[in-house]
Each structure stands twice: as structure tokens, then as C-alpha cells.
Protein backbone atom coordinates (compact mmCIF):
# COMPACT_ATOMS: atom_id res chain seq x y z
CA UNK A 1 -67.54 10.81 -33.68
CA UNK A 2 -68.19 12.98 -30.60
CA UNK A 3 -71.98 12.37 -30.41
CA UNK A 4 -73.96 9.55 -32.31
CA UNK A 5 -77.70 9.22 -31.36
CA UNK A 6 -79.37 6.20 -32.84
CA UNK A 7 -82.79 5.31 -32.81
CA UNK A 8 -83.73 7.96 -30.64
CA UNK A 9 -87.34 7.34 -29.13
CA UNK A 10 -88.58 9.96 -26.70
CA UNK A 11 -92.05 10.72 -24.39
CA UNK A 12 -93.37 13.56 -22.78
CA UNK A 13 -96.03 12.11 -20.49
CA UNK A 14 -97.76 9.79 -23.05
CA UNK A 15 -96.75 12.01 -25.93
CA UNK A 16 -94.25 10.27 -28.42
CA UNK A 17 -92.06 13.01 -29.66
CA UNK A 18 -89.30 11.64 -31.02
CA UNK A 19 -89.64 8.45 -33.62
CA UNK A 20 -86.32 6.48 -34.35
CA UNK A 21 -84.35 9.99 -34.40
CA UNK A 22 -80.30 9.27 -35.54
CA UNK A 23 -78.02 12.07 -36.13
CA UNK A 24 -73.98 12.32 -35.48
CA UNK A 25 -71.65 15.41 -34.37
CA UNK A 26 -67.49 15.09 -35.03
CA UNK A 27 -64.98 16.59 -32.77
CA UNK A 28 -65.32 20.93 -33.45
CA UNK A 29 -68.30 20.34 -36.07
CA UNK A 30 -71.07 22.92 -36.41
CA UNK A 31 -74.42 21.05 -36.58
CA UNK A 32 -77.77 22.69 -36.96
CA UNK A 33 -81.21 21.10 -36.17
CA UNK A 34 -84.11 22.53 -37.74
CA UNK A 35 -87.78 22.06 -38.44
CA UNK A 36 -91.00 23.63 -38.19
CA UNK A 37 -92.57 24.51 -34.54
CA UNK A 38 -93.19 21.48 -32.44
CA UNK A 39 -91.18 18.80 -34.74
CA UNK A 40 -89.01 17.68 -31.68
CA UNK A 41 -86.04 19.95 -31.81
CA UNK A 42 -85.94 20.45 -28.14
CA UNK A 43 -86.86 17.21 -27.25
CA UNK A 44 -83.71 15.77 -29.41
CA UNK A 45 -81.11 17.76 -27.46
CA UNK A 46 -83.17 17.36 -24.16
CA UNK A 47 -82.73 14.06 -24.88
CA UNK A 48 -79.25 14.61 -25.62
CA UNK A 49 -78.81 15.89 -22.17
CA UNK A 50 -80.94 13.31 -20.54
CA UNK A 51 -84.08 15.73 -19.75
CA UNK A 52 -86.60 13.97 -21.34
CA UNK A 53 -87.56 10.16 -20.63
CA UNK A 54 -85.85 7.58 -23.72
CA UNK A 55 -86.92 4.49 -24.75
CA UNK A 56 -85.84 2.94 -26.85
CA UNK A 57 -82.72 4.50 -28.29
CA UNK A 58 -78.69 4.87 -27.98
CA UNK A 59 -77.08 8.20 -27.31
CA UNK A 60 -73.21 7.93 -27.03
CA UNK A 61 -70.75 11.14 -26.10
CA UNK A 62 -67.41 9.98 -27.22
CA UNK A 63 -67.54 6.44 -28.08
CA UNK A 64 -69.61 5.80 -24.56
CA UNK A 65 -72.93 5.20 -24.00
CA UNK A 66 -74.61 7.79 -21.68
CA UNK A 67 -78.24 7.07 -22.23
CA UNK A 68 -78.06 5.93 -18.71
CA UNK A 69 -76.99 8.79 -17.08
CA UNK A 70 -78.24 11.93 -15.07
CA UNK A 71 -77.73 15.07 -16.76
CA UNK A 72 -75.56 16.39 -14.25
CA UNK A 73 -73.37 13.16 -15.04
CA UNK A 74 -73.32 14.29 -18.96
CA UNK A 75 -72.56 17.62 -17.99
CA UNK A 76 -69.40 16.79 -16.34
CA UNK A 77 -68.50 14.35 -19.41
CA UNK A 78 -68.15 17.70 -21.54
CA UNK A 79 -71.70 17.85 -22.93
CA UNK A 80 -73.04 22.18 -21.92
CA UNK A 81 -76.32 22.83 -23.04
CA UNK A 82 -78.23 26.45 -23.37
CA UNK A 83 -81.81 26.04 -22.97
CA UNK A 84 -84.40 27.94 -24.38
CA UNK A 85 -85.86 29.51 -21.23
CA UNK A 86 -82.54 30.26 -19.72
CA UNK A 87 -82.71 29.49 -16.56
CA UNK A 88 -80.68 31.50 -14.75
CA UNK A 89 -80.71 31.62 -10.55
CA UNK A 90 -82.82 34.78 -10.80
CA UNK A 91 -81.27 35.81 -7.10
CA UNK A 92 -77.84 34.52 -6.81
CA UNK A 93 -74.94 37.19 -8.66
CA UNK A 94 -73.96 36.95 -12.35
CA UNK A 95 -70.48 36.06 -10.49
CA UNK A 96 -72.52 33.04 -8.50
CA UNK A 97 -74.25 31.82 -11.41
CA UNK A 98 -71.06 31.27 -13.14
CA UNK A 99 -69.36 29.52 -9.98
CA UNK A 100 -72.11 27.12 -9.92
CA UNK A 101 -71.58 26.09 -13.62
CA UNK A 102 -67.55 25.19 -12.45
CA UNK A 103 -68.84 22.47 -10.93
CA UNK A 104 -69.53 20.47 -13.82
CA UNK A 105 -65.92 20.87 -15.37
CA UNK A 106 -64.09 17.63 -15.34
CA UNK A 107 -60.87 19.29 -13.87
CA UNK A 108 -62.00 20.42 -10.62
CA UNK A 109 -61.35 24.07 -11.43
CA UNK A 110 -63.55 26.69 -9.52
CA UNK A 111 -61.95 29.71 -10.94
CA UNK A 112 -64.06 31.35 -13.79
CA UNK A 113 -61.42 31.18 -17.03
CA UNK A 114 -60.66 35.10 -17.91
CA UNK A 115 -61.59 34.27 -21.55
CA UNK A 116 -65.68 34.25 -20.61
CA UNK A 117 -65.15 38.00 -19.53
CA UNK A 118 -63.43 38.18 -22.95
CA UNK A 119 -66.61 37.12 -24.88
CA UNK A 120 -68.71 38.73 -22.93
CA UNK A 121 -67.32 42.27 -21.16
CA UNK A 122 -71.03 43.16 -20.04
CA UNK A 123 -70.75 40.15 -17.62
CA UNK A 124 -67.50 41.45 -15.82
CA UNK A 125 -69.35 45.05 -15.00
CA UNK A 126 -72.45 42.98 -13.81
CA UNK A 127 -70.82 40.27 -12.18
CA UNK A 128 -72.36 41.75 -8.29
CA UNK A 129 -75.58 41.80 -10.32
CA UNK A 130 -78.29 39.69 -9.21
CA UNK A 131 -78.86 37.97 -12.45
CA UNK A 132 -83.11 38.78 -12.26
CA UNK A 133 -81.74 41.97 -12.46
CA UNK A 134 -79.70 41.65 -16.09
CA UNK A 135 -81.87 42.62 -19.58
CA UNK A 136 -83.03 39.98 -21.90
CA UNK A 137 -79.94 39.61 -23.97
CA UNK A 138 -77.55 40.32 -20.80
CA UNK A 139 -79.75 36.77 -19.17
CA UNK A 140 -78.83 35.22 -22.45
CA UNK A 141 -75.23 35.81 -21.98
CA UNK A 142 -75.21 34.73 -18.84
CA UNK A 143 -76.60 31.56 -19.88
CA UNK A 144 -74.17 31.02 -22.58
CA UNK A 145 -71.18 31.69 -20.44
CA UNK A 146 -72.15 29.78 -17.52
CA UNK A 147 -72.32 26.98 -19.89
CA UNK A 148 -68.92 27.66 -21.61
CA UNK A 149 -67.64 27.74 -18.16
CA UNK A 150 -67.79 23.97 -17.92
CA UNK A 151 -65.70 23.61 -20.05
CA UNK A 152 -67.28 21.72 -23.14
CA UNK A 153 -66.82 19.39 -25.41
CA UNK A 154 -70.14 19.81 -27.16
CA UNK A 155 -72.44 22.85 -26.67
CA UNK A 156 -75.97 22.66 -27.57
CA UNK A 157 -77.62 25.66 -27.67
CA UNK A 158 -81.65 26.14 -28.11
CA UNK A 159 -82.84 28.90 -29.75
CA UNK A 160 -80.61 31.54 -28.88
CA UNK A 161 -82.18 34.44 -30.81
CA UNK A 162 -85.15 34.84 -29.70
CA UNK A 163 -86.59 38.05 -28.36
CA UNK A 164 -82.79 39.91 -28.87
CA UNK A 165 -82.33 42.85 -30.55
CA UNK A 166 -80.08 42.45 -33.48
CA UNK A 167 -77.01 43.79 -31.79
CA UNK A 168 -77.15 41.19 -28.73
CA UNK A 169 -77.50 38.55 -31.96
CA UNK A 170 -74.48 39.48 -33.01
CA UNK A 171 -72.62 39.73 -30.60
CA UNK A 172 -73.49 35.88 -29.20
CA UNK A 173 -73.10 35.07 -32.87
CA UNK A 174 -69.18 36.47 -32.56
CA UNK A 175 -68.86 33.97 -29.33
CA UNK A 176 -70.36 31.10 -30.84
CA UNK A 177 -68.09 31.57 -34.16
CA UNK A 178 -64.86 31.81 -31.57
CA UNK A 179 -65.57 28.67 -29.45
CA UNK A 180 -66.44 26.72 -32.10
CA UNK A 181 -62.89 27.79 -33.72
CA UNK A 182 -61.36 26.94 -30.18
CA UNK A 183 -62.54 23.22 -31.26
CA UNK A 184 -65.97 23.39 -29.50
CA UNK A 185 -68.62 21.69 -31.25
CA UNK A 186 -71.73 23.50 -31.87
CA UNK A 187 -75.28 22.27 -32.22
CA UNK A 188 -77.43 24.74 -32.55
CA UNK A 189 -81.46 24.59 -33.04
CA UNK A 190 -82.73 27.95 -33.87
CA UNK A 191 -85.95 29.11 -35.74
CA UNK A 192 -84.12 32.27 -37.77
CA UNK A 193 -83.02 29.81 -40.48
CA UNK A 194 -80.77 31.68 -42.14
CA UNK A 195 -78.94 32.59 -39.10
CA UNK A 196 -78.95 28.73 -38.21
CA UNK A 197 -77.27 28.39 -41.98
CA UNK A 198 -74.68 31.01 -41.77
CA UNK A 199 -73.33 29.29 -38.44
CA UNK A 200 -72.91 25.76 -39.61
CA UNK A 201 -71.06 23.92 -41.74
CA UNK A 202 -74.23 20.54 -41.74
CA UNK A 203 -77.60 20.58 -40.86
CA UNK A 204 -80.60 17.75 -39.77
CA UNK A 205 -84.02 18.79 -40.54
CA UNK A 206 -86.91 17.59 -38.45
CA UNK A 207 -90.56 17.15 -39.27
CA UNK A 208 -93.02 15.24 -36.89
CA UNK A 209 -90.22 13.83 -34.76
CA UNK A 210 -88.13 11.98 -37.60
CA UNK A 211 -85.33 13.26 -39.61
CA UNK A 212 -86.15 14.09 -42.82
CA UNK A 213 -83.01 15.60 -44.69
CA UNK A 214 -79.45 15.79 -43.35
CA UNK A 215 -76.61 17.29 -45.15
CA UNK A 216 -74.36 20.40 -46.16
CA UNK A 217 -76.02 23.57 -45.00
CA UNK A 218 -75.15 24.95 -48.50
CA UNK A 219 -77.60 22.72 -49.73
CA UNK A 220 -80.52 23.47 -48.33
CA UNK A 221 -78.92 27.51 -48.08
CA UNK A 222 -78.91 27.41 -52.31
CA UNK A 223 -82.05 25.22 -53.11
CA UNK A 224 -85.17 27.40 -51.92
CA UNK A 225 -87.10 24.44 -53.29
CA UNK A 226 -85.48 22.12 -50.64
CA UNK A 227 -85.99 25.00 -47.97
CA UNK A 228 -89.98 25.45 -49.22
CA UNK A 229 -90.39 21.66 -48.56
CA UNK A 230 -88.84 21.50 -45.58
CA UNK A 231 -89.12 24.44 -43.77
CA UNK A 232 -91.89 26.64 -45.72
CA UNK A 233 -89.86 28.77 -46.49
């Protein structure tokens, strides 16, 4: 396996958000988390990426353990992660925002690989752009390329929809299909659950910070009862 969390236990403050949480991601998988608002979705790939404090609980990236590590230290393993809020340098260039995510590939390489210009065009036009400057969707991009341009392993990507207009959707939906064909593995939470569905091949559901179903996507995608208990839908 390229990720295996076990008995994931994680805090926010003196919040417990996370309660024994074990999922596993193979080598190019697709993997979707999902759950209601506030079941610990964020936290789990936070976690993941050593952002929020564990204890107890193993997380291991390719058969080692990295529960230990900083998050820059996971990055450079081959772990990218998308956040939610994007967090862009609001003042440096789209061209300097994707330099500084170079320096987490494991290679060495500072050279931006053509192929993120290929996935996203807009990003090439903007790259003088000072990346406060870009739209909504344009940030998003951003995001996701700067990511990709670490070269992962594993790309975890949090709620990537949000606030888009459906053409931006689909056009990040295009990448995300491609890299994960490349042999990236996805995992992906998202609230539109169909979307989330239609991307992955398996899927973890959470519900007040434990795992309460876990299997083909199909499943849940055909059983509306499984979806109404689950997800209210």
C-alpha cells in the first residue's frame, strides 16, 4: 500500500476530532473521503500531512512510518496536498508560487515540468501575475499545479469545487482524471458527492470522526438508501 493510517486519533486544541480513524490508498488508486459537514474530513488528510496534532495513531507513506515528521518532510517523501483555503503567496508571481513548490520534489529539480502549463494554459499567460491578482478558479489552479509540481506520489486534494463555476470544475476535473492516469494517486474529499463518485474508483465515509462505510464507489453511487444513511442524501 502507498498510505495506511491506523488508529488515527487527532485534537484541535482540546477538541477530539478524529476517533481510531484507519483507511488505506494503493499505488495510482482514486480514494474519496466523505461525510457530512464537520465529521473530520479535513482533519484526516491534515493529519495525513502532519497539520494537525496525533495521538495516538500510525500513518505510514510507503511502508514507512511518518507520523513523526514535519509536513515539509512528507512533502518531499511524495505526499502534495491542496487545501481548502488555497493558500497561495497572494504577492509573489503565479511563476514564483510554482518555484517555491520545486522545492519539495525529491530530485532537486527547480525547473517547472512543461506538462503543468499543459493542464493548465491559463497559468502560462498569468505566470508574471501576482497570484492575489488571479480569479477564484484561476487561485485554484494555481494551487493544484503548484502541488503537482512536487512531483507526487499521493495528492490529496480538499474540496476542490467549491465556489467554481461549472466550467473551472471541469476543467480541474480533466487534470485530476490525467494525473491520476499518469499513476498519481488521488484522495479527494469533496462535498458535491456525486462529483466525488464519478472521480473514484473507492470511497471512506465519515460520520463524527470514525469511519463508518468503506468500499466501491458504485456502491454507495447505486444504493440511494446507503447514500440517505450516510450522507442525507
Amino acid at each position: 500500500m502507498l498510505l495506511e493510517v491506523e488508529g488515527l486519533h487527532a485534537y484541535y486544541g482540546e477538541s477530539h476530532i478524529l476517533h481510531g480513524v484507519s483507511l488505506a490508498v494503493g499505488e495510482g488508486e482514486a480514494v474519496c473521503l466523505l461525510g457530512r459537514n464537520g465529521m473530520g474530513k479535513t482533519t484526516t488528510l491534515r493529519s495525513v500531512m502532519g497539520l494537525a496534532r496525533v495521538s495516538p495513531g500510525s500513518v505510514r507513506f510507503q511502508g514507512r512510518e511518518v507520523a513523526g515528521l514535519r509536513t515539509f518532510e512528507r512533502a518531499r517523501l511524495g505526499i502534495g496536498f491542496v487545501p481548502e483555503n488555497r493558500e497561495i503567496f497572494p504577492d509573489l508571481t503565479v511563476w514564483e508560487n510554482l518555484l517555491v513548490g520545486t522545492t519539495l520534489r525529491p530530485d532537486g529539480a527547480r525547473s517547472i515540468p512543461e506538462e503543468i502549463y499543459e493542464y493548465f494554459p491559463i497559468l502560462r499567460e498569468r505566470r508574471r501575475q501576482r497570484g492575489g491578482s488571479l480569479s477564484g478558479g484561476e487561485q485554484q489552479m494555481l494551487t493544484i499545479a503548484r502541488a503537482l509540481v512536487g512531483n507526487p506520489s499521493l495528492l490529496l486534494i480538499d474540496e476542490f469545487s467549491e465556489g467554481l463555476q461549472p466550467s473551472i470544475v471541469q476543467a480541474i476535473i480533466g487534470v485530476i482524471r490525467e494525473v491520476n492516469r499518469r499513476g498519481t494517486a488521488v484522495v479527494l474529499v469533496e462535498q458535491n458527492i456525486r462529483l466525488a463518485l464519478g472521480l473514484t474508483a473507492r470511497c471512506y465515509v465519515l460520520e463524527k470522526g470514525q469511519i463508518v462505510f468503506q468500499g466501491a464507489t458504485a456502491r454507495l453511487r447505486d444504493d440511494p438508501d446507503l447514500l440517505r444513511r450516510h450522507l442525507a442524501i
